[in-house]
N, C-alpha and C. Protein backbone atom coordinates (compact mmCIF):
# COMPACT_ATOMS: atom_id res chain seq x y z
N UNK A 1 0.85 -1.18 0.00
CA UNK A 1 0.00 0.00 0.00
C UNK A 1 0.89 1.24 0.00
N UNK A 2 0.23 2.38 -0.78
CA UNK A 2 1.17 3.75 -0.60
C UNK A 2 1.13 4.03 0.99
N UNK A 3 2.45 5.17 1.15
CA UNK A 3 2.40 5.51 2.27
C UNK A 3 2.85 6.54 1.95
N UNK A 4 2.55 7.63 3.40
CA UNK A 4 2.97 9.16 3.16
C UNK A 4 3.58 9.29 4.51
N UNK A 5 4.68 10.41 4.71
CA UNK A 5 5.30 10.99 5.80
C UNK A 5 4.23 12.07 6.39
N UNK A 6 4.93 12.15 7.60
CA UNK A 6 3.96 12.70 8.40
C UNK A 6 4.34 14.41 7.68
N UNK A 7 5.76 14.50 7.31
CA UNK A 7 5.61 16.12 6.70
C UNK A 7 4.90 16.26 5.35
N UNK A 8 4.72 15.24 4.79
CA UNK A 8 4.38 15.44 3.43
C UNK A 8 2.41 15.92 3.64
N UNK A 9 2.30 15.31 5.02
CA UNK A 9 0.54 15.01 5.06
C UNK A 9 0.85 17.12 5.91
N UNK A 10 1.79 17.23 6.30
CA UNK A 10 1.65 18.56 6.83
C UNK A 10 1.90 19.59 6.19
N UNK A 11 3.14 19.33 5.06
CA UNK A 11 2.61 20.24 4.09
C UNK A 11 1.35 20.13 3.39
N UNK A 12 0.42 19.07 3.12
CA UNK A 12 -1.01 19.39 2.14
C UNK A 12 -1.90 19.87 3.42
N UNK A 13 -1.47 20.08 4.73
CA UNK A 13 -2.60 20.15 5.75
C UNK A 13 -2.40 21.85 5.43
N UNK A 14 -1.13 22.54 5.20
CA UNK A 14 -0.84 23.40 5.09
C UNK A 14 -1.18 24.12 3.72
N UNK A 15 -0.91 23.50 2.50
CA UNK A 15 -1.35 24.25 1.48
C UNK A 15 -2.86 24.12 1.45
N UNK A 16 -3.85 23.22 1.76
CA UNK A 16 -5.01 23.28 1.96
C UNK A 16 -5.69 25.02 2.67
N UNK A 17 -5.14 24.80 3.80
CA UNK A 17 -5.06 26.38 4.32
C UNK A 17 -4.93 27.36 4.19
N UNK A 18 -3.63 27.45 3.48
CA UNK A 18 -3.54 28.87 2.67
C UNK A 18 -4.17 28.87 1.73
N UNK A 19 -4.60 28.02 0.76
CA UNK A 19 -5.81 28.13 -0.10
C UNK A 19 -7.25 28.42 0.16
N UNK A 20 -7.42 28.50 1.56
CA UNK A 20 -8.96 28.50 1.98
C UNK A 20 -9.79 27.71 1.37
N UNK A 21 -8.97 26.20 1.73
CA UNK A 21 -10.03 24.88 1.35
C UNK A 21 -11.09 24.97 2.07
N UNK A 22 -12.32 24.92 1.93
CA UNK A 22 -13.73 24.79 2.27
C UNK A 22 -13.62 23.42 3.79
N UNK A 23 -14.23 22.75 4.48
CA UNK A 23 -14.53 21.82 5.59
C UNK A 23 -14.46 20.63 4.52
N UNK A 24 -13.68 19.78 5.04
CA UNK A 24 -13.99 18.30 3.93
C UNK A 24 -13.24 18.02 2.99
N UNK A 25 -12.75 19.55 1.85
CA UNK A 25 -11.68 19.42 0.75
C UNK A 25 -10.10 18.46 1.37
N UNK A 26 -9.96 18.14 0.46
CA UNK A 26 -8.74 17.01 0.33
C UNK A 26 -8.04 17.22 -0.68
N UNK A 27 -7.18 16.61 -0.73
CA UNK A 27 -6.54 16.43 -1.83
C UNK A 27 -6.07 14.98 -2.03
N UNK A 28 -6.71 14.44 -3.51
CA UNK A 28 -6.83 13.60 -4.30
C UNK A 28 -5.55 12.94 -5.29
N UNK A 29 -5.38 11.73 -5.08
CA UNK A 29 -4.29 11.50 -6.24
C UNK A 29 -4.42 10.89 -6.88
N UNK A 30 -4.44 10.91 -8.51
CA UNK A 30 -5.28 10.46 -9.62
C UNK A 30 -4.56 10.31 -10.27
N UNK A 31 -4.55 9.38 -11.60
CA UNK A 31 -4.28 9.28 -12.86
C UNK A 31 -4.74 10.34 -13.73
N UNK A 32 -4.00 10.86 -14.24
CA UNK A 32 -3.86 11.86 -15.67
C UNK A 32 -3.27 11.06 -16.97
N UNK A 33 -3.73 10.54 -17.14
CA UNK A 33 -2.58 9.85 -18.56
C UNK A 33 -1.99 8.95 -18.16
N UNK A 34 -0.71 9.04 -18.11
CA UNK A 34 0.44 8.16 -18.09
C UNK A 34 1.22 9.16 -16.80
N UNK A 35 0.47 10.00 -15.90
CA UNK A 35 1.28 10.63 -14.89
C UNK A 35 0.02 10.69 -14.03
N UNK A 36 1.01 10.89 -12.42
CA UNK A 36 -0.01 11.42 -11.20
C UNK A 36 -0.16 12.79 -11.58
N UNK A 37 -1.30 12.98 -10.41
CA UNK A 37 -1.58 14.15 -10.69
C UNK A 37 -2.54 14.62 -9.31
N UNK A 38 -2.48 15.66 -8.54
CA UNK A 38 -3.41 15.69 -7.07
C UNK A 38 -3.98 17.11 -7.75
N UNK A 39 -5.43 16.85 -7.24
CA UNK A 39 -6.34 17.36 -7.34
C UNK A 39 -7.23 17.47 -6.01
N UNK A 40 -8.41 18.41 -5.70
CA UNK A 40 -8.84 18.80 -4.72
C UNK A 40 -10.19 18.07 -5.22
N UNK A 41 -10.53 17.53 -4.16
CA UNK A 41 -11.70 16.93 -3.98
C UNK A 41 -12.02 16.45 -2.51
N UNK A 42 -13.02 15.58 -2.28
CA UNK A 42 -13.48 15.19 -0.82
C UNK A 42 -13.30 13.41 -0.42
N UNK A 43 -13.62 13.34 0.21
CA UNK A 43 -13.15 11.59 0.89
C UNK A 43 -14.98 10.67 0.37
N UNK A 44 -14.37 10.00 -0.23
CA UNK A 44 -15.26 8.91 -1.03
C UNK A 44 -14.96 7.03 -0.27
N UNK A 45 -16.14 6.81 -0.35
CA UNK A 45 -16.09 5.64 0.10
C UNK A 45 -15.10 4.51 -0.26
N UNK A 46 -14.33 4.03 0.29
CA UNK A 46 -13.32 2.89 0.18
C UNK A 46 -11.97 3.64 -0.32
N UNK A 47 -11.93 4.79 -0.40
CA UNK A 47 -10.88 5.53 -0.23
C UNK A 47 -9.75 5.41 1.11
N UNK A 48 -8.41 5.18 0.45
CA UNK A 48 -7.36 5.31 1.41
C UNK A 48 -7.47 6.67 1.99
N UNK A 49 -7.23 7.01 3.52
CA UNK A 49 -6.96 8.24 3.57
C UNK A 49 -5.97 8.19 4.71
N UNK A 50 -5.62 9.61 4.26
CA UNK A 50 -3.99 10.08 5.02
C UNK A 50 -4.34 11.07 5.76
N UNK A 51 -4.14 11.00 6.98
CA UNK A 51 -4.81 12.11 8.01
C UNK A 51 -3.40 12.73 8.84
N UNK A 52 -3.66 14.14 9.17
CA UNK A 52 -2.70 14.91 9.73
C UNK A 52 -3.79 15.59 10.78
N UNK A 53 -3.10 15.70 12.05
CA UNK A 53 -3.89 16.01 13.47
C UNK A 53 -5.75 15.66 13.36
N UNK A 54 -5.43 14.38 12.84
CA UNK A 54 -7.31 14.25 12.72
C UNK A 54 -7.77 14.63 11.49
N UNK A 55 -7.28 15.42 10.99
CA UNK A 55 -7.75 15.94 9.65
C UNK A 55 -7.42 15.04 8.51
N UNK A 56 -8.50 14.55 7.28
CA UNK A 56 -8.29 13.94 6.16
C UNK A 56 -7.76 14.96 5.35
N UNK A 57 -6.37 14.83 4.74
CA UNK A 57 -5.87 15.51 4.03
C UNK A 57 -5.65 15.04 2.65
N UNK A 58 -5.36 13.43 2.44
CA UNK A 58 -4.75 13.30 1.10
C UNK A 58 -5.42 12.03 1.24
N UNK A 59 -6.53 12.07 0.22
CA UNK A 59 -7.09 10.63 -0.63
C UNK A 59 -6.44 9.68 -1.54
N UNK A 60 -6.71 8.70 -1.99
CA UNK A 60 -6.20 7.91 -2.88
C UNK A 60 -6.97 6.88 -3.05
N UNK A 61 -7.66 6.67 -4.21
CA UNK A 61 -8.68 5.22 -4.26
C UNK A 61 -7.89 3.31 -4.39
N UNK A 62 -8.77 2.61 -3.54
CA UNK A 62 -8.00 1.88 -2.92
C UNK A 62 -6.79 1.37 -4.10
N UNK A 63 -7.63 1.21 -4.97
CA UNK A 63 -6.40 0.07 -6.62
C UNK A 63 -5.77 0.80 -6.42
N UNK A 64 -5.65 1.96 -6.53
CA UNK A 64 -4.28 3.21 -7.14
C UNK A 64 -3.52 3.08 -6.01
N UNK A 65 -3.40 2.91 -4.84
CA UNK A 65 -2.80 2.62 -3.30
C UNK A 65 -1.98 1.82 -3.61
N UNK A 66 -3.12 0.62 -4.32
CA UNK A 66 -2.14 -0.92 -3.89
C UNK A 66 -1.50 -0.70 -5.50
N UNK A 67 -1.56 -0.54 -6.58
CA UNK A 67 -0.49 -0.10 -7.16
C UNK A 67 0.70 0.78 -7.05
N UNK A 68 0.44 1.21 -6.23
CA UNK A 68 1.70 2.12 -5.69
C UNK A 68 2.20 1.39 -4.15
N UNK A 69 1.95 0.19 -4.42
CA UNK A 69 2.53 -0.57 -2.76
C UNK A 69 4.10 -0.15 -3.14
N UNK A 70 4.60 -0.05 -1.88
CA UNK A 70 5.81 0.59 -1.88
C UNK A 70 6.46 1.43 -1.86
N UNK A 71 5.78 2.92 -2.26
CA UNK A 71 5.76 4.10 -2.88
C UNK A 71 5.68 4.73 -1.72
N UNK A 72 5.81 5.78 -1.38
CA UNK A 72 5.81 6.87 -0.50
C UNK A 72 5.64 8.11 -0.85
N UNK A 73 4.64 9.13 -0.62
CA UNK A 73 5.01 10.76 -0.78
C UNK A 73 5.76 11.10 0.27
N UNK A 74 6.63 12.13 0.05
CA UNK A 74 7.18 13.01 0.74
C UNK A 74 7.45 14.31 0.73
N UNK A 75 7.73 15.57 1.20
CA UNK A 75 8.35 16.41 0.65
C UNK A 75 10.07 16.88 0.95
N UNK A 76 9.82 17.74 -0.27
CA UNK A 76 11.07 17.70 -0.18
C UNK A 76 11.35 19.78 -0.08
N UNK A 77 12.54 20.10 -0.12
CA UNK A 77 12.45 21.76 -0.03
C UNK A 77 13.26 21.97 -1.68
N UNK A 78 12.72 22.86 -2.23
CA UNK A 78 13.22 23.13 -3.69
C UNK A 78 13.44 24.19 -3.55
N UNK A 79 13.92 24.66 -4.57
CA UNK A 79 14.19 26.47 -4.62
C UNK A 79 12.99 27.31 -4.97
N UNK A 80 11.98 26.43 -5.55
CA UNK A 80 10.90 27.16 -5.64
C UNK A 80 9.44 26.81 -4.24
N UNK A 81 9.92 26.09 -3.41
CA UNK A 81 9.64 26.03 -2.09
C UNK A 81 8.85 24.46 -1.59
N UNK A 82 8.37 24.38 -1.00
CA UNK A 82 7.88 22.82 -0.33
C UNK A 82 7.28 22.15 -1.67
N UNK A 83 7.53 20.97 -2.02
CA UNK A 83 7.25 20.45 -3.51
C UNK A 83 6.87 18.68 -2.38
N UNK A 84 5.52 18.63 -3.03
CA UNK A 84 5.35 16.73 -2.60
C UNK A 84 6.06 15.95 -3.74
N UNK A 85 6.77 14.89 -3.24
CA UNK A 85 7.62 13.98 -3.88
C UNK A 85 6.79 12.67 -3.71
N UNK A 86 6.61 11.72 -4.87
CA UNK A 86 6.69 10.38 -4.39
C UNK A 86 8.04 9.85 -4.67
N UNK A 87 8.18 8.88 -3.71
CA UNK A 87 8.95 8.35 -3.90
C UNK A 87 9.31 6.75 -4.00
């Protein structure tokens, strides 16, 4: 199953915020093509979720999880500032 660091779930707890995500918004990680891709959406049934102080922050539907068994987000610091990594 994917897994996420506890900073990676605190930076999206954080950009959620400064965005003035609505009660419930999440952020979603989806297929685009042939690439990921996170998008804002809400927590759906049989959805993995990644929670930071109680809060659902980062979804993932269950197949896409267990295809990514092994995988990890993280972040990392760039020059253009907090960037989520999988890894």
């Amino acid at each position: 199953m994917l897994t996420a660091t506890d900073g990676a779930l605190e930076h999206l707890a954080t950009v959620l915020d400064e965005r003035g995500a609505p009660e419930g918004m999440v952020v979603r990680c989806v297929v685009e093509g042939e690439d990921l891709a996170l998008v804002p959406d809400s927590e759906k049934d049989g959805d993995v979720v990644f929670r930071h102080e109680e809060r659902a922050v980062l979804v993932v539907a269950k197949d896409l999880s267990d295809a990514l068994d092994g995988r990890e987000f993280d972040v990392d610091d760039a020059e253009e500032g907090r960037q989520l990594t999988l890894r």
